[in-house]
PDB file of N, CA and C in Angstrom:
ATOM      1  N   UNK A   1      -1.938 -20.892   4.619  1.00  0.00           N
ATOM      2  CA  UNK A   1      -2.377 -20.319   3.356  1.00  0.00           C
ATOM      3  C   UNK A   1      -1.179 -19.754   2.604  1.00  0.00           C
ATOM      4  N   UNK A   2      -1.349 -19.421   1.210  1.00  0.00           N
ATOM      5  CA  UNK A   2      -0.323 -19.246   0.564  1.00  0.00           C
ATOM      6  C   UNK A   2      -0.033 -17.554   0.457  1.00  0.00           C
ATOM      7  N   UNK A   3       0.986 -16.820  -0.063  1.00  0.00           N
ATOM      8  CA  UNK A   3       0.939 -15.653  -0.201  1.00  0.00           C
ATOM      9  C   UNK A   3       1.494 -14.778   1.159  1.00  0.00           C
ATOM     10  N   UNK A   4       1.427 -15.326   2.186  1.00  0.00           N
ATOM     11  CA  UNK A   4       1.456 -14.783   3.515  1.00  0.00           C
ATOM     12  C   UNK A   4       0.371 -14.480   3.773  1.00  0.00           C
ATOM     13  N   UNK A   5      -0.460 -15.063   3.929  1.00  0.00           N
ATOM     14  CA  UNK A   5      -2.258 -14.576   4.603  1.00  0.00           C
ATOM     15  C   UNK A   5      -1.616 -15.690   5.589  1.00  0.00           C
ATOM     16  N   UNK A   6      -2.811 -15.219   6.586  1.00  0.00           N
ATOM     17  CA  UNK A   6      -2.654 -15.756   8.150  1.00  0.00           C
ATOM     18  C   UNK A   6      -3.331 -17.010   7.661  1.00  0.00           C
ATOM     19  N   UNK A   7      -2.993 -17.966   8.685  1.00  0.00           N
ATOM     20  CA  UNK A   7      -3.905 -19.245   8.517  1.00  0.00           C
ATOM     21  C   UNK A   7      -5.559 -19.225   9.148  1.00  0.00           C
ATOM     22  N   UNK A   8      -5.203 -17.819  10.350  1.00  0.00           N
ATOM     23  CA  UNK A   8      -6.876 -17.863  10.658  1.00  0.00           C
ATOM     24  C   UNK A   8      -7.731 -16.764   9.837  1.00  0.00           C
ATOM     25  N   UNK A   9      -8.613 -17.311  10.252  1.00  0.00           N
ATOM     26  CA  UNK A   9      -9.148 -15.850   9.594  1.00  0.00           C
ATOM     27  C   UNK A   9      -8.944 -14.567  10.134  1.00  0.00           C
ATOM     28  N   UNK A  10      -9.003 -13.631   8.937  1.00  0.00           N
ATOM     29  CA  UNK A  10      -8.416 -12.454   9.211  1.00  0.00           C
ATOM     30  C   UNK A  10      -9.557 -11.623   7.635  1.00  0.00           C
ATOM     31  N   UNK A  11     -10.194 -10.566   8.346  1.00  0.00           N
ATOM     32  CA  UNK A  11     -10.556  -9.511   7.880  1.00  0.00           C
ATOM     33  C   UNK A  11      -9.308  -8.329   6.921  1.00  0.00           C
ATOM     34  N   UNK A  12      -9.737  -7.599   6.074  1.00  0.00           N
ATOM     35  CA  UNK A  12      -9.017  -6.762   5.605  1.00  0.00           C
ATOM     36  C   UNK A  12      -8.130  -5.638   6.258  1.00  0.00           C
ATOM     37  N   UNK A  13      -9.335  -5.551   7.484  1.00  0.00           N
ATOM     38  CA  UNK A  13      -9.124  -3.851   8.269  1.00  0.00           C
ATOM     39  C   UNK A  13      -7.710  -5.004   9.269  1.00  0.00           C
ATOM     40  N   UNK A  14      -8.106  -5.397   9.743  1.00  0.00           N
ATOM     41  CA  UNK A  14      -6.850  -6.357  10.904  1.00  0.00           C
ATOM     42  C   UNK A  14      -5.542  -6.448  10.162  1.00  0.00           C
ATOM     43  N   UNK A  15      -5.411  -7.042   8.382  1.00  0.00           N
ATOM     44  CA  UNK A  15      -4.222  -7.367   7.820  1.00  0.00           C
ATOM     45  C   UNK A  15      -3.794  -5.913   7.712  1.00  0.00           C
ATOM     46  N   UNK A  16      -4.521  -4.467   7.448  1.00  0.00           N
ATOM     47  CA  UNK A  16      -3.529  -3.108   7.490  1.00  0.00           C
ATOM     48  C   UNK A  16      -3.441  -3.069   8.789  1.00  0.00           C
ATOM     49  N   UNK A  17      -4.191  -2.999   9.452  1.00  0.00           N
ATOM     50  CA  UNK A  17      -3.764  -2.442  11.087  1.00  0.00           C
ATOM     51  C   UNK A  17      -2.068  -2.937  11.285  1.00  0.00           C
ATOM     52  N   UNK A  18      -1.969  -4.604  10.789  1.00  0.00           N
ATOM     53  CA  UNK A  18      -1.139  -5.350  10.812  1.00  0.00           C
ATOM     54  C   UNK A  18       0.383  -4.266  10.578  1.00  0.00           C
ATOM     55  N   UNK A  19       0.508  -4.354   9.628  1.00  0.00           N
ATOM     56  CA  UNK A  19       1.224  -3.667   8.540  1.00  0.00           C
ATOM     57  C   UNK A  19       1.291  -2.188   8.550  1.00  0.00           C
ATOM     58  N   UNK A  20       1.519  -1.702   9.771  1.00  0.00           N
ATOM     59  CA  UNK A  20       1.192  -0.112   9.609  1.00  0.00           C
ATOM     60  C   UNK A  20       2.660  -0.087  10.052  1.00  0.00           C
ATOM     61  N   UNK A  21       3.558   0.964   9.438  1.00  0.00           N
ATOM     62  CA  UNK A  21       4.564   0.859   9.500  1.00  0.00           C
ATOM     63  C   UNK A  21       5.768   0.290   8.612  1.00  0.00           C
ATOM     64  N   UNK A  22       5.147  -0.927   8.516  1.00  0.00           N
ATOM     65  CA  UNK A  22       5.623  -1.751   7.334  1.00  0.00           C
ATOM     66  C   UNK A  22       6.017  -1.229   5.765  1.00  0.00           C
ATOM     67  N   UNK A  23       6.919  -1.340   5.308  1.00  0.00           N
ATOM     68  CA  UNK A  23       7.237  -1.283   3.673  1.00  0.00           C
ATOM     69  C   UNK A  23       5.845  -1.860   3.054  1.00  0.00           C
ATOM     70  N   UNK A  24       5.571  -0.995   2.119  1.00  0.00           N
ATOM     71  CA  UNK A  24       4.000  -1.488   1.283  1.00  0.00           C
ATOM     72  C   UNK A  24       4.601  -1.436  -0.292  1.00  0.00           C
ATOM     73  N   UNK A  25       3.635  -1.883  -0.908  1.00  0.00           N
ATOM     74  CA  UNK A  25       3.075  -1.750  -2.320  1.00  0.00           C
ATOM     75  C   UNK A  25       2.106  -1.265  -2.481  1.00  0.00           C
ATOM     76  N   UNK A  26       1.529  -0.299  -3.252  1.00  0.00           N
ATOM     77  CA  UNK A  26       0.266  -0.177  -3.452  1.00  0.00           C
ATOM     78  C   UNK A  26       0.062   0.337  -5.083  1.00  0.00           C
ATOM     79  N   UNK A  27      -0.846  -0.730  -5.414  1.00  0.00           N
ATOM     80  CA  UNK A  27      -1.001  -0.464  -7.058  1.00  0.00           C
ATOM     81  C   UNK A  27      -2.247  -0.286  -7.704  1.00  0.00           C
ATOM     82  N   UNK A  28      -2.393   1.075  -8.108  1.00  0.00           N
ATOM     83  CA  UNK A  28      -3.420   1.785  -8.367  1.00  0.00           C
ATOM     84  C   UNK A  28      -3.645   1.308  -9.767  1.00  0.00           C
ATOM     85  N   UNK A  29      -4.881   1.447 -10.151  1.00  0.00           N
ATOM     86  CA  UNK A  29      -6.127   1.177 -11.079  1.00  0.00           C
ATOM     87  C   UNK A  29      -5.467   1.838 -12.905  1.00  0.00           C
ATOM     88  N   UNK A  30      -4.322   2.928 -12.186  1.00  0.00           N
ATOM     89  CA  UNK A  30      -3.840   2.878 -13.350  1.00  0.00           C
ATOM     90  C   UNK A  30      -2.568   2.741 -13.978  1.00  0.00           C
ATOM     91  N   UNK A  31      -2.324   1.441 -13.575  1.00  0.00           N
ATOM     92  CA  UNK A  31      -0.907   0.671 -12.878  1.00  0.00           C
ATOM     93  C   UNK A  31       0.165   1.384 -12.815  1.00  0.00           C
ATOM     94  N   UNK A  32       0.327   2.793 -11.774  1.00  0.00           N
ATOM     95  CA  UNK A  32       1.489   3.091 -11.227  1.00  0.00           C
ATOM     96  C   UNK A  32       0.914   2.647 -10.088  1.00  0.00           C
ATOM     97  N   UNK A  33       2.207   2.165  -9.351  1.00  0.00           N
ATOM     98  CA  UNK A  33       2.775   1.603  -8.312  1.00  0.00           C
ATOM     99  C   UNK A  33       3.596   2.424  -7.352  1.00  0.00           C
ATOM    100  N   UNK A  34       3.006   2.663  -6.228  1.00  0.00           N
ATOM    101  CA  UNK A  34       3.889   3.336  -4.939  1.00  0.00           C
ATOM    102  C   UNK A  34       4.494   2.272  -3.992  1.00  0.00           C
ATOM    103  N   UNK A  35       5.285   2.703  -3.801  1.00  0.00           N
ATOM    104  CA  UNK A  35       6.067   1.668  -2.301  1.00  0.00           C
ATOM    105  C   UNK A  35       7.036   2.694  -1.554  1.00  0.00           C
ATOM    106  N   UNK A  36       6.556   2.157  -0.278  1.00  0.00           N
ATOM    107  CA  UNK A  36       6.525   3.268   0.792  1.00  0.00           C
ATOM    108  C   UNK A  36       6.543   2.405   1.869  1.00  0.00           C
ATOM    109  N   UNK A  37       6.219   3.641   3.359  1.00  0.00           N
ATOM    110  CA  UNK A  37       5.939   2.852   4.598  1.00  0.00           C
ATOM    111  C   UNK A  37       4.949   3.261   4.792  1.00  0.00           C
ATOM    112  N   UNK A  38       4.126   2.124   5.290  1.00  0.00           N
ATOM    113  CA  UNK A  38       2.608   2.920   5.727  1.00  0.00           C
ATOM    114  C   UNK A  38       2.310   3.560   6.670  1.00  0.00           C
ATOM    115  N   UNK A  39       1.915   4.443   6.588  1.00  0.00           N
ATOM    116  CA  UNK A  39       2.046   5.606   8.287  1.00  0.00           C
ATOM    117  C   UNK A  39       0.144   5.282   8.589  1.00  0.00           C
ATOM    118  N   UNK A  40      -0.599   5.237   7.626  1.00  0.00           N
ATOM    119  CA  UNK A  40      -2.372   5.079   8.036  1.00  0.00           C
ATOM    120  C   UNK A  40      -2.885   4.714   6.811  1.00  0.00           C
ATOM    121  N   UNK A  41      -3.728   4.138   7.007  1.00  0.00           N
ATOM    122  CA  UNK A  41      -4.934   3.562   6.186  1.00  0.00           C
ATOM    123  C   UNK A  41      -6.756   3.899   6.499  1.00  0.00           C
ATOM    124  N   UNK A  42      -7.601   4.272   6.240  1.00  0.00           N
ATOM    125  CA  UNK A  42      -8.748   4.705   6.750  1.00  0.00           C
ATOM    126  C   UNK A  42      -9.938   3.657   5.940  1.00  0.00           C
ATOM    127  N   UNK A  43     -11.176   3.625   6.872  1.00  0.00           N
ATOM    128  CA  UNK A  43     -11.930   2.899   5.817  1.00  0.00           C
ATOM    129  C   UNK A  43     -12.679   3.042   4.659  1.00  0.00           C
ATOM    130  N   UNK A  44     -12.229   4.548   4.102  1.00  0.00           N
ATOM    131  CA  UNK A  44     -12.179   4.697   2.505  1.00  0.00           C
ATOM    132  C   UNK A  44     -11.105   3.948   1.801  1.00  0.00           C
ATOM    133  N   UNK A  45     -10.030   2.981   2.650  1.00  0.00           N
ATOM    134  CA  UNK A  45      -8.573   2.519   1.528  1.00  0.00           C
ATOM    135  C   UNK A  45      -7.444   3.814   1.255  1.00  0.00           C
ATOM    136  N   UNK A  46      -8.232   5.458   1.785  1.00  0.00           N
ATOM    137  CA  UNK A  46      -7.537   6.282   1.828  1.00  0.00           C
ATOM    138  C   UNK A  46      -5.668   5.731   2.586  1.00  0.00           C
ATOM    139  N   UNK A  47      -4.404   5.493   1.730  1.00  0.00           N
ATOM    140  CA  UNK A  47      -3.294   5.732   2.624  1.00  0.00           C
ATOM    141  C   UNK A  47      -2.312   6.673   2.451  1.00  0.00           C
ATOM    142  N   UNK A  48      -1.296   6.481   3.807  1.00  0.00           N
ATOM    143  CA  UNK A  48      -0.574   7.659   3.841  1.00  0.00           C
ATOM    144  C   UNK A  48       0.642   7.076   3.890  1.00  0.00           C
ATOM    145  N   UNK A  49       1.948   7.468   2.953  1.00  0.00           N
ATOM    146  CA  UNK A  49       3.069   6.506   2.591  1.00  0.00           C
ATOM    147  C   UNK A  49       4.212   7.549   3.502  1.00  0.00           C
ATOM    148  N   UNK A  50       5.207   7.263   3.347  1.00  0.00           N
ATOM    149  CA  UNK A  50       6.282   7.812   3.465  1.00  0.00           C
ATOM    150  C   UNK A  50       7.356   7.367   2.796  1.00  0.00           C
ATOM    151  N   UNK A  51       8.527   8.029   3.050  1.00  0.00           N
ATOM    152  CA  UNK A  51       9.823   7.320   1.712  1.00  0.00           C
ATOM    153  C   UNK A  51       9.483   6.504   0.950  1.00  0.00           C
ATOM    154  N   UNK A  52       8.301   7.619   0.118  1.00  0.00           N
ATOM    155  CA  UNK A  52       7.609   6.787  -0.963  1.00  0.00           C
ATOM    156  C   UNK A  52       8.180   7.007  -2.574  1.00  0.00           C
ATOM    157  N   UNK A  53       8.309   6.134  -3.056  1.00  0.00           N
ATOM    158  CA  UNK A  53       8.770   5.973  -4.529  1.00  0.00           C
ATOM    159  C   UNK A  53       7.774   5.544  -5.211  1.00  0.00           C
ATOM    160  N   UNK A  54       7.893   6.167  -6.333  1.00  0.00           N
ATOM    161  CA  UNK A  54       6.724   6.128  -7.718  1.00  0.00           C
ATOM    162  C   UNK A  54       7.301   5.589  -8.800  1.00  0.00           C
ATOM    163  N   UNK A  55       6.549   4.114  -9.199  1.00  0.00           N
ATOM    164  CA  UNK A  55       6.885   3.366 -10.745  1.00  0.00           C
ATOM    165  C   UNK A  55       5.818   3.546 -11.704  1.00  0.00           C
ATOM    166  N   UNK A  56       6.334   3.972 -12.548  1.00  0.00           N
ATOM    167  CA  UNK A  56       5.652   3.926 -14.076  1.00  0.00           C
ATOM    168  C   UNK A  56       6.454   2.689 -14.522  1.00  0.00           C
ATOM    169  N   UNK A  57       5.644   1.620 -15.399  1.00  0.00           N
ATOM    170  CA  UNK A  57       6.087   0.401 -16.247  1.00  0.00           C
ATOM    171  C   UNK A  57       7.195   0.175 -15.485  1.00  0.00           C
ATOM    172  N   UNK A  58       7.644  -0.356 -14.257  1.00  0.00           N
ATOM    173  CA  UNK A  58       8.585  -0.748 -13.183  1.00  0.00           C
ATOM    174  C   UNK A  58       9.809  -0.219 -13.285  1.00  0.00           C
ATOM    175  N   UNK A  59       9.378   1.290 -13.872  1.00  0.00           N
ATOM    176  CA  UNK A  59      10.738   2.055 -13.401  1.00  0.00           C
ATOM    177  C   UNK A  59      10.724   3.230 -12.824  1.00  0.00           C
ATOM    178  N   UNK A  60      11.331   3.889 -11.566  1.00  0.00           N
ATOM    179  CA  UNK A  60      11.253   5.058 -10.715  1.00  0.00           C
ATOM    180  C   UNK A  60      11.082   5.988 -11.274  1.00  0.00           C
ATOM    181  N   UNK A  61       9.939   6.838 -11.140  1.00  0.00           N
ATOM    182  CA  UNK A  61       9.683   8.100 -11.728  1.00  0.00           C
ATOM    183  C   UNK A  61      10.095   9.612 -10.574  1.00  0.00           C
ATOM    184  N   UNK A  62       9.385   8.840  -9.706  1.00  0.00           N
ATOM    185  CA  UNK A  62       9.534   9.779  -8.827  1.00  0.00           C
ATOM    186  C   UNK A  62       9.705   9.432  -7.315  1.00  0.00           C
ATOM    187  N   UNK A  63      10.821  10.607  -6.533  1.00  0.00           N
ATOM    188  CA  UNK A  63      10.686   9.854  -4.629  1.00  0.00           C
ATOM    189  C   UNK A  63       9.722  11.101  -3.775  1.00  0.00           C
ATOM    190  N   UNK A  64       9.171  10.625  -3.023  1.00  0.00           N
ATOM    191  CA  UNK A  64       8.244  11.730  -2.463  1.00  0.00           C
ATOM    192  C   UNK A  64       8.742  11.726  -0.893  1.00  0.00           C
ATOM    193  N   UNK A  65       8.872  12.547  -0.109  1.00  0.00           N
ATOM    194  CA  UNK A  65       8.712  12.422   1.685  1.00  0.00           C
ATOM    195  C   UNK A  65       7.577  11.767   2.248  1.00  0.00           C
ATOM    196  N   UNK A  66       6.333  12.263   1.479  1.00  0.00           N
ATOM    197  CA  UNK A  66       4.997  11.392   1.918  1.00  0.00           C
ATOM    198  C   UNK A  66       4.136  11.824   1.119  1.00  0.00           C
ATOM    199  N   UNK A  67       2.996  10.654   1.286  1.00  0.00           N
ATOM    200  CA  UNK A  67       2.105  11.044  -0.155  1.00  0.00           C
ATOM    201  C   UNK A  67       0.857  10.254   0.415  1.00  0.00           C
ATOM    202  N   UNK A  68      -0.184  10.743  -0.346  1.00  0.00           N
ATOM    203  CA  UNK A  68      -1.123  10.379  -0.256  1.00  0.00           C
ATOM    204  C   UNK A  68      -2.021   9.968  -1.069  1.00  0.00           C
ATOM    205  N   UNK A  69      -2.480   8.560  -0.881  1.00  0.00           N
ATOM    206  CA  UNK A  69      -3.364   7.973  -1.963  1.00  0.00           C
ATOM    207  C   UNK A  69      -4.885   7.835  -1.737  1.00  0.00           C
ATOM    208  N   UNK A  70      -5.524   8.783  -2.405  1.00  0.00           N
ATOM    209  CA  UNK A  70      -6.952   8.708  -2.495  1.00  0.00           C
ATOM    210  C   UNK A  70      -7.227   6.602  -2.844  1.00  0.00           C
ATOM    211  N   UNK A  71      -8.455   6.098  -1.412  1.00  0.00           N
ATOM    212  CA  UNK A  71      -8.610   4.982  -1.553  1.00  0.00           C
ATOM    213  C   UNK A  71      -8.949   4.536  -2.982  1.00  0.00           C
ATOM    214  N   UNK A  72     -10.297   5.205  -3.947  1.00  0.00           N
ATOM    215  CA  UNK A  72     -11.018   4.932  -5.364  1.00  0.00           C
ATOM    216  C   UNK A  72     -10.047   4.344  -6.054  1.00  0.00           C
ATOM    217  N   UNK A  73      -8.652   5.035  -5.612  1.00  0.00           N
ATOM    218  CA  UNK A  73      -7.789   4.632  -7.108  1.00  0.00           C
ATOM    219  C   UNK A  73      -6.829   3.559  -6.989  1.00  0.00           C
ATOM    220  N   UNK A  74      -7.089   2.733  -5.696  1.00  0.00           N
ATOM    221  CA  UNK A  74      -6.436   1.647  -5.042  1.00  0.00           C
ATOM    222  C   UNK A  74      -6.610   0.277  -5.600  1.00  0.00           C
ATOM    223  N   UNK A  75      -5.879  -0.389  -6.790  1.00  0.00           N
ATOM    224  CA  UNK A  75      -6.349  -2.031  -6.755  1.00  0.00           C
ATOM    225  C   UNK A  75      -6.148  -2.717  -5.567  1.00  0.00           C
ATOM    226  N   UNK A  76      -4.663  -2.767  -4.831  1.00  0.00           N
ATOM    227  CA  UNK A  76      -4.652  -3.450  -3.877  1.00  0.00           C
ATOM    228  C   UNK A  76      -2.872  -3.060  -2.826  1.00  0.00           C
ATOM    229  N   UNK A  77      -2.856  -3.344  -1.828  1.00  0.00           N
ATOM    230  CA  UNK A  77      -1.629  -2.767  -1.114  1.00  0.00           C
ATOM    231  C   UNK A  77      -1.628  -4.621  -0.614  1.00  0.00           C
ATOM    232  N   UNK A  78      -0.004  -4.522  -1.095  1.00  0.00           N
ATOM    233  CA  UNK A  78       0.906  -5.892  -0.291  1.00  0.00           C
ATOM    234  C   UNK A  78       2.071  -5.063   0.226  1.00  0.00           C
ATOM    235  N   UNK A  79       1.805  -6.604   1.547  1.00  0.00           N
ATOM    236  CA  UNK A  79       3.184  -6.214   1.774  1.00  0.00           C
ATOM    237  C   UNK A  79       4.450  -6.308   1.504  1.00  0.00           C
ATOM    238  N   UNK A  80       5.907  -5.877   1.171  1.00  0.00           N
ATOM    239  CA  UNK A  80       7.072  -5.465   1.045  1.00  0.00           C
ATOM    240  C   UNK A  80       7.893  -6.671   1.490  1.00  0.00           C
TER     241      UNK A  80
END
C-alpha cells in the first residue's frame, strides 16, 4: 500500500501503538501542526508529545518539553 500503511491489515489503535516513541505530526482541526515524539496516545486520540514544536502557516511558533493534545481537536497524526 502506498503512504507507508502496512500491506496487512492494520487497525488505527495497532498503527499508534506502532509509533510510540516515534517522531509524529499531528495536525489539528485548526491547522496548527505539532511534531514531536510520541510518549502515549489513548482511545479519546488524547496525545502526549515531547520535544514538541508548534507551526502556525509552516512556520515555528513555539518549542515545548511536552504537551498535550486534547484528541476533539485532532485531524490526523503521521508519522515523521
Amino acid at each position: 500500500m502506498e503512504n507507508g500503511a502496512n500491506s496487512g491489515s492494520s487497525d488505527p489503535s495497532s498503527f499508534l501503538t506502532e509509533i510510540i516513541g516515534a517522531p509524529v505530526k499531528v495536525k489539528l482541526n485548526s491547522s496548527v501542526e505539532y511534531r514531536g515524539y510520541l510518549i502515549s496516545v489513548d482511545g479519546y486520540m488524547n496525545i502526549s508529545l515531547e520535544k514538541t514544536e508548534e507551526y502556525v502557516d509552516g512556520k515555528l511558533r513555539r518549542s515545548y518539553g511536552e504537551a498535550f493534545v486534547r484528541g476533539n481537536n485532532v485531524l490526523y497524526i503521521s508519522a515523521s
